[in-house]
N, C-alpha and C. Protein backbone atom coordinates (compact mmCIF):
# COMPACT_ATOMS: atom_id res chain seq x y z
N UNK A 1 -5.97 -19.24 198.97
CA UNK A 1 -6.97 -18.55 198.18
C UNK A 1 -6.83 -17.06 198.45
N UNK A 2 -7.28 -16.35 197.47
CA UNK A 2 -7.11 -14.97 197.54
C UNK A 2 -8.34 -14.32 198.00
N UNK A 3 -7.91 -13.07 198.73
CA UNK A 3 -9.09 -12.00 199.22
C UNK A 3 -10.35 -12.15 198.02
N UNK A 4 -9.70 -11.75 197.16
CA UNK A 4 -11.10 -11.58 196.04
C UNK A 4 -11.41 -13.05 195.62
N UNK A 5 -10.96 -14.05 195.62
CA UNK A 5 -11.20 -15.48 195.40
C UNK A 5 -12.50 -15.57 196.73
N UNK A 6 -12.24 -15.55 197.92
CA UNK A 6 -12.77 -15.41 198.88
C UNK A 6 -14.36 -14.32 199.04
N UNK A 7 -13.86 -13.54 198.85
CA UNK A 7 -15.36 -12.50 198.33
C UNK A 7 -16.33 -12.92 197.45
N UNK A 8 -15.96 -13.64 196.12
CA UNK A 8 -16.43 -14.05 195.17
C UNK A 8 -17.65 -15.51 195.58
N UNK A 9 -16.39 -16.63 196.44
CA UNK A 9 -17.69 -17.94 197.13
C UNK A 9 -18.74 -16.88 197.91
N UNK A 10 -18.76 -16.13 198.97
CA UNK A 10 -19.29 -15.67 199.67
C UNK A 10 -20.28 -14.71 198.75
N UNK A 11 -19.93 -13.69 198.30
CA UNK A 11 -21.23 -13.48 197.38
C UNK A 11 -22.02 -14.57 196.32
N UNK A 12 -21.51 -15.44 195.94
CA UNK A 12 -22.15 -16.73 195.16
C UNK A 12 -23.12 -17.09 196.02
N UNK A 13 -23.07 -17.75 197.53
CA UNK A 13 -23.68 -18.33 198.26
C UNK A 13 -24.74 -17.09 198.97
N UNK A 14 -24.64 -15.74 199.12
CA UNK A 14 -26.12 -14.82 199.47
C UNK A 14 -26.33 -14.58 198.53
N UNK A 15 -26.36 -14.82 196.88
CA UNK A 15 -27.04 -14.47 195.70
C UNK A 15 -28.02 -15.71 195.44
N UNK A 16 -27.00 -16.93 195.59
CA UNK A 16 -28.20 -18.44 195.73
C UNK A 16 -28.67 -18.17 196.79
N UNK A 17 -28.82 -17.66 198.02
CA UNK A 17 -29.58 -17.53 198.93
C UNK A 17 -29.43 -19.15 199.78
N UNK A 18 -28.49 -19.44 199.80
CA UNK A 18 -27.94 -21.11 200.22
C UNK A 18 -27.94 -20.55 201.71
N UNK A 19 -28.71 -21.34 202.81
CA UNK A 19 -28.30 -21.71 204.02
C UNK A 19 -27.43 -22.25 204.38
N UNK A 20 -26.81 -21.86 206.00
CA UNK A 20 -25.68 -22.44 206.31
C UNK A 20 -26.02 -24.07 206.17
N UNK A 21 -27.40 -24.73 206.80
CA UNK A 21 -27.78 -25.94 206.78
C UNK A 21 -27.15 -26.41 205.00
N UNK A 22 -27.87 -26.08 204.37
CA UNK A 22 -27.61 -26.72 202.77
C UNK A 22 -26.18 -26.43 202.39
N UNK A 23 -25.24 -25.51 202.79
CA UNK A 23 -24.11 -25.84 202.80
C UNK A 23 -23.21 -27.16 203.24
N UNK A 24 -23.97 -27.30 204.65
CA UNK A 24 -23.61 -28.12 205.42
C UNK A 24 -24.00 -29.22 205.07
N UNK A 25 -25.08 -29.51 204.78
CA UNK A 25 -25.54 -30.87 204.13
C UNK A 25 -24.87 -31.13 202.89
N UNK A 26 -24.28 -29.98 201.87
CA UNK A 26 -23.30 -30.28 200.54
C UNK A 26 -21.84 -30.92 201.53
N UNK A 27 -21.72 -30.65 202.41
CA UNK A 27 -20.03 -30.80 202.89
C UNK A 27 -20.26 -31.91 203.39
N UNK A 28 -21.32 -32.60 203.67
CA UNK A 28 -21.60 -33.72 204.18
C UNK A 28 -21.76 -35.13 203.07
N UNK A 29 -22.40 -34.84 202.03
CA UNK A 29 -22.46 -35.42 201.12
C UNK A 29 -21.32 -35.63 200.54
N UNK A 30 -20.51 -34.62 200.62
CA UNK A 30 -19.06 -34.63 199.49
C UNK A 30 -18.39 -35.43 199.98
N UNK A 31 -18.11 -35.03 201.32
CA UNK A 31 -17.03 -35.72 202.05
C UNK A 31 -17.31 -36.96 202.26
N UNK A 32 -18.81 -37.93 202.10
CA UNK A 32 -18.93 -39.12 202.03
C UNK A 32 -18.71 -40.03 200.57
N UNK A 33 -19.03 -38.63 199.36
CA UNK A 33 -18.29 -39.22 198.30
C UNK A 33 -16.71 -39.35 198.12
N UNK A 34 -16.18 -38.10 198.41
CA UNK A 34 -14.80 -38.50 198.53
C UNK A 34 -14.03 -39.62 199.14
N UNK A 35 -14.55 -40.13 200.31
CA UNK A 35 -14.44 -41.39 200.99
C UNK A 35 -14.17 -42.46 199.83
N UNK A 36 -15.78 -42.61 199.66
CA UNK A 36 -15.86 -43.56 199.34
C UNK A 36 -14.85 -43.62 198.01
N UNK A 37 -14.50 -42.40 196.64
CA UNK A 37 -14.20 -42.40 195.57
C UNK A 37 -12.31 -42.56 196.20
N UNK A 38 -12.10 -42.09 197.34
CA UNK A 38 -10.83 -42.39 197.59
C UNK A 38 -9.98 -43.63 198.22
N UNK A 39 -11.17 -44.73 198.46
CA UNK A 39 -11.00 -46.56 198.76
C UNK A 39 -10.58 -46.50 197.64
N UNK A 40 -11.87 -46.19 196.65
CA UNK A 40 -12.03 -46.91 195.08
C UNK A 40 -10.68 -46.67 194.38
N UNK A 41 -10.13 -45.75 194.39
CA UNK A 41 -8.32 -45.21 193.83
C UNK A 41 -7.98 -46.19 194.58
N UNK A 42 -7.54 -46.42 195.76
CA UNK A 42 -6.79 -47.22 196.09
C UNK A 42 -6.82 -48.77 195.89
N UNK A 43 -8.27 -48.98 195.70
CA UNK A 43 -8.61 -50.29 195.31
C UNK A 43 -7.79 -51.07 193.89
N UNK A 44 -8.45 -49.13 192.91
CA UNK A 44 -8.38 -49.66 191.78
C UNK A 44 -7.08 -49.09 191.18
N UNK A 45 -6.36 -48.77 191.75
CA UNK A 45 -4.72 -47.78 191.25
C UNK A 45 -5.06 -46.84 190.64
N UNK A 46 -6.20 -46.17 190.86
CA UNK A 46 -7.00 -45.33 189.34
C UNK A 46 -6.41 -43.71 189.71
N UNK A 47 -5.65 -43.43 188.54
CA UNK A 47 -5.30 -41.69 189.12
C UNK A 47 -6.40 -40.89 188.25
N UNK A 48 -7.60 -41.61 187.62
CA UNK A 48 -8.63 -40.73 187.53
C UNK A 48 -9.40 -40.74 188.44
N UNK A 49 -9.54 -41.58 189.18
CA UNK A 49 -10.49 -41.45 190.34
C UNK A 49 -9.65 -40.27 191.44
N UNK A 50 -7.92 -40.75 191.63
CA UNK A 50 -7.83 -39.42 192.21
C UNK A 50 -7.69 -38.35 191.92
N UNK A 51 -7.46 -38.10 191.06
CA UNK A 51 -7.92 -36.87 190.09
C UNK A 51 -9.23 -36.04 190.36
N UNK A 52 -9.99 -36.85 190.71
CA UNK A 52 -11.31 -36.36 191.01
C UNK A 52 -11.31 -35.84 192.52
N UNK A 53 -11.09 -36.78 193.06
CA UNK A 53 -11.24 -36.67 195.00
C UNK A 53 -10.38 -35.03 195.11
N UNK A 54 -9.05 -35.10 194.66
CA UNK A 54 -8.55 -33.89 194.62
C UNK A 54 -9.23 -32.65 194.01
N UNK A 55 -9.96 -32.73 192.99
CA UNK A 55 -11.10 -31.81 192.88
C UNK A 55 -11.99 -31.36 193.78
N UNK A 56 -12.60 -32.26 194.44
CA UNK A 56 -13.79 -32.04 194.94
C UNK A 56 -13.27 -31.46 196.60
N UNK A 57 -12.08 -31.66 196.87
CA UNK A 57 -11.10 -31.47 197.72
C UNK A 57 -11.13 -29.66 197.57
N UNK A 58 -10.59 -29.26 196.37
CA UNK A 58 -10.94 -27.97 196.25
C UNK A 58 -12.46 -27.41 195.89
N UNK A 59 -13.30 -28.16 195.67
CA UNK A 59 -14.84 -27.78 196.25
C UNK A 59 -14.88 -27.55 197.83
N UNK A 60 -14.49 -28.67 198.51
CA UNK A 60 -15.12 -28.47 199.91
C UNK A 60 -13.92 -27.44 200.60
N UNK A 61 -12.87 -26.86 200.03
CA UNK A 61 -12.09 -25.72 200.42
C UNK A 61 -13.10 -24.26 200.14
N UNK A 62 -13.58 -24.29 198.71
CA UNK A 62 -14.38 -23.26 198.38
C UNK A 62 -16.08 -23.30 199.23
N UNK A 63 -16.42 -24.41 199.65
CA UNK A 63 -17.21 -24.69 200.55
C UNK A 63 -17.48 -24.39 202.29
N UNK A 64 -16.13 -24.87 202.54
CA UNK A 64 -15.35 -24.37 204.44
C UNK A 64 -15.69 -22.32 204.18
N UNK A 65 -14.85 -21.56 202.81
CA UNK A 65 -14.78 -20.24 202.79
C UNK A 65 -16.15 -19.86 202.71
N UNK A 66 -16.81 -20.78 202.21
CA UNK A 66 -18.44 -19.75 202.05
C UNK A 66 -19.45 -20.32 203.36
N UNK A 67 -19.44 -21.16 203.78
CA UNK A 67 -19.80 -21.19 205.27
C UNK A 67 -19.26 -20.12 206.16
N UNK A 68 -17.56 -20.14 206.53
CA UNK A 68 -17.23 -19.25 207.22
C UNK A 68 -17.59 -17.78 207.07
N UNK A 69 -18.03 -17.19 205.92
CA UNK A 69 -17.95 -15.91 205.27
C UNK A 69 -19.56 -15.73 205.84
N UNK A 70 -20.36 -16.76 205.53
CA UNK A 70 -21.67 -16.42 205.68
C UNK A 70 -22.27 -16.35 207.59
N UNK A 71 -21.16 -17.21 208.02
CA UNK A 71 -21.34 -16.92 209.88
C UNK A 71 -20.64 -16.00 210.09
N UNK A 72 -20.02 -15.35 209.73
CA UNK A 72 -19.44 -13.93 210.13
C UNK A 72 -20.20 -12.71 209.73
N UNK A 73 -20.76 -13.16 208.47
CA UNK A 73 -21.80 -11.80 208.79
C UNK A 73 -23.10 -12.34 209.09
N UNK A 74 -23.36 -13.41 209.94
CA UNK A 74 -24.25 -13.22 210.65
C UNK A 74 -24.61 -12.96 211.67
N UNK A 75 -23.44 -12.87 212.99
CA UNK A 75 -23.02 -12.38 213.77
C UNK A 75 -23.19 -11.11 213.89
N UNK A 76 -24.30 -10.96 214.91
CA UNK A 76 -24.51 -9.62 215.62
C UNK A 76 -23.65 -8.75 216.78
N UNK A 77 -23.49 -10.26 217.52
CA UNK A 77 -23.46 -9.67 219.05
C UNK A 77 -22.25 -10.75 219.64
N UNK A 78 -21.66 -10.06 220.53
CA UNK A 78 -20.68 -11.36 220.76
C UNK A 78 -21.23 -12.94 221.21
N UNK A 79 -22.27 -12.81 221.50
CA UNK A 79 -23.23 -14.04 221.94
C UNK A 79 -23.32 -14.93 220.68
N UNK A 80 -23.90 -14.48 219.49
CA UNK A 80 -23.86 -14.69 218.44
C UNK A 80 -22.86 -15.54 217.57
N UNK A 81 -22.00 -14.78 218.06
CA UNK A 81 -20.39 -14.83 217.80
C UNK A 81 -20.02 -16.50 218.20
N UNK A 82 -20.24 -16.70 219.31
CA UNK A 82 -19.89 -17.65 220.26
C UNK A 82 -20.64 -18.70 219.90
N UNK A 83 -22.25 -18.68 219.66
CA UNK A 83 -23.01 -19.80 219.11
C UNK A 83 -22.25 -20.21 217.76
N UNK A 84 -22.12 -19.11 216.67
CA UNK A 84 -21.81 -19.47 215.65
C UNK A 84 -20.42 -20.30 215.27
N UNK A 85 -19.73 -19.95 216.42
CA UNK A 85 -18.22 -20.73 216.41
C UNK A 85 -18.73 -22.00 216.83
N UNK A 86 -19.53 -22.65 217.42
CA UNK A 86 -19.91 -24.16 217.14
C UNK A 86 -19.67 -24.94 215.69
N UNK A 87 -20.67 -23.61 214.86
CA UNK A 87 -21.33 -24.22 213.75
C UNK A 87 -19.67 -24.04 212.71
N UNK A 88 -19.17 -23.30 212.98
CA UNK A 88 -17.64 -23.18 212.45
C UNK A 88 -17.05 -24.76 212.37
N UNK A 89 -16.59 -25.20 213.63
CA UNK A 89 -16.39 -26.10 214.20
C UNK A 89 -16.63 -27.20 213.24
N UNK A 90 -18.02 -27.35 213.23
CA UNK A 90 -18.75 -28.79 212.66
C UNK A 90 -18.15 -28.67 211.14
N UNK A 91 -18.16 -27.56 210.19
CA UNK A 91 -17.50 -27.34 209.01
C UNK A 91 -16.34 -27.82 208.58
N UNK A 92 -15.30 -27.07 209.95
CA UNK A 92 -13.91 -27.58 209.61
C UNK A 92 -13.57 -28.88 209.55
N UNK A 93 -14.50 -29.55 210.71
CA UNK A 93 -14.38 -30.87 211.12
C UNK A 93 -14.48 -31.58 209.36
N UNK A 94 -15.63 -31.51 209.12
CA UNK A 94 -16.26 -32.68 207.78
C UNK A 94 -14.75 -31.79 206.88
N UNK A 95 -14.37 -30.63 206.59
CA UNK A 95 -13.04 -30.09 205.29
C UNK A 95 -12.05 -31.14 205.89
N UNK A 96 -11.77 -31.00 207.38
CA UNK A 96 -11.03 -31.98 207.67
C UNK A 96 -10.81 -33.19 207.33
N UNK A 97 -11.95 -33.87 207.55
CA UNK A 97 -12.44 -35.22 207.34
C UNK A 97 -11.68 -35.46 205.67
N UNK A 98 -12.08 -34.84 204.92
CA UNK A 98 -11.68 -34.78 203.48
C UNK A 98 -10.53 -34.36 203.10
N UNK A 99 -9.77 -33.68 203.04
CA UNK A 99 -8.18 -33.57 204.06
C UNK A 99 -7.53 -34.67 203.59
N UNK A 100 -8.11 -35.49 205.11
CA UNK A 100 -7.33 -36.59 205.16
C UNK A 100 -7.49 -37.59 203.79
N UNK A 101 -8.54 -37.47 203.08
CA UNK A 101 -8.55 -38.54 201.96
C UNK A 101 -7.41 -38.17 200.72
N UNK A 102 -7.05 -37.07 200.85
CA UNK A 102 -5.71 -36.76 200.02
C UNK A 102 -4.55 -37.72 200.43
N UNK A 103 -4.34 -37.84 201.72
CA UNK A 103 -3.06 -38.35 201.78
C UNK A 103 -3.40 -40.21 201.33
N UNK A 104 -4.24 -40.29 201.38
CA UNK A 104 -4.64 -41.58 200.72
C UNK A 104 -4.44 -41.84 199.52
N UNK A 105 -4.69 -40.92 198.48
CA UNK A 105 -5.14 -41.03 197.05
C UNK A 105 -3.66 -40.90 196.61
């Protein structure tokens, strides 16, 4: 993704005024749909179903950038810094999680 691709999620998400939480709860939700929509391809041979998972795949990419964008400028202090790399963490983890449902589909 590009610098200005990147600028663009990140101002989207402080104009909705979206918390890191409700981010986090979208990356949570997705990645349990993708799951599940990426059995269902395999169940059902369906390349519209993966068609989709791979979409939403590039949602929770544009999702990981506007979390990360929004803990970096919230970061004051290196203390800050350090709490917030937890919450980093838990993000990449669930993009991760979804990741892996590509090589499935």
């Amino acid at each position: 993704m590009t610098e200005h691709g990147v600028d663009e999620i990140v101002d989207r998400a402080i104009s909705q005024k979206r918390t890191v939480k409700d981010i986090l709860v979208e990356m949570r939700d997705t990645s349990e749909l993708m799951v599940d929509l990426a059995y269902s391809a395999l169940l059902t041979n369906s390349r519209e179903i993966s068609d989709e998972v791979q979409k939403l795949e590039a949602w929770m990419d544009d999702l990981q950038y506007e979390i990360e964008g929004m803990l970096l400028l919230s970061a004051r202090s290196r203390e800050d810094a350090a709490d917030l790399a937890g919450i980093s963490h838990v993000a990449l983890a669930a993009e991760n999680k979804t990741s892996q449902t590509q090589l499935t589909t």
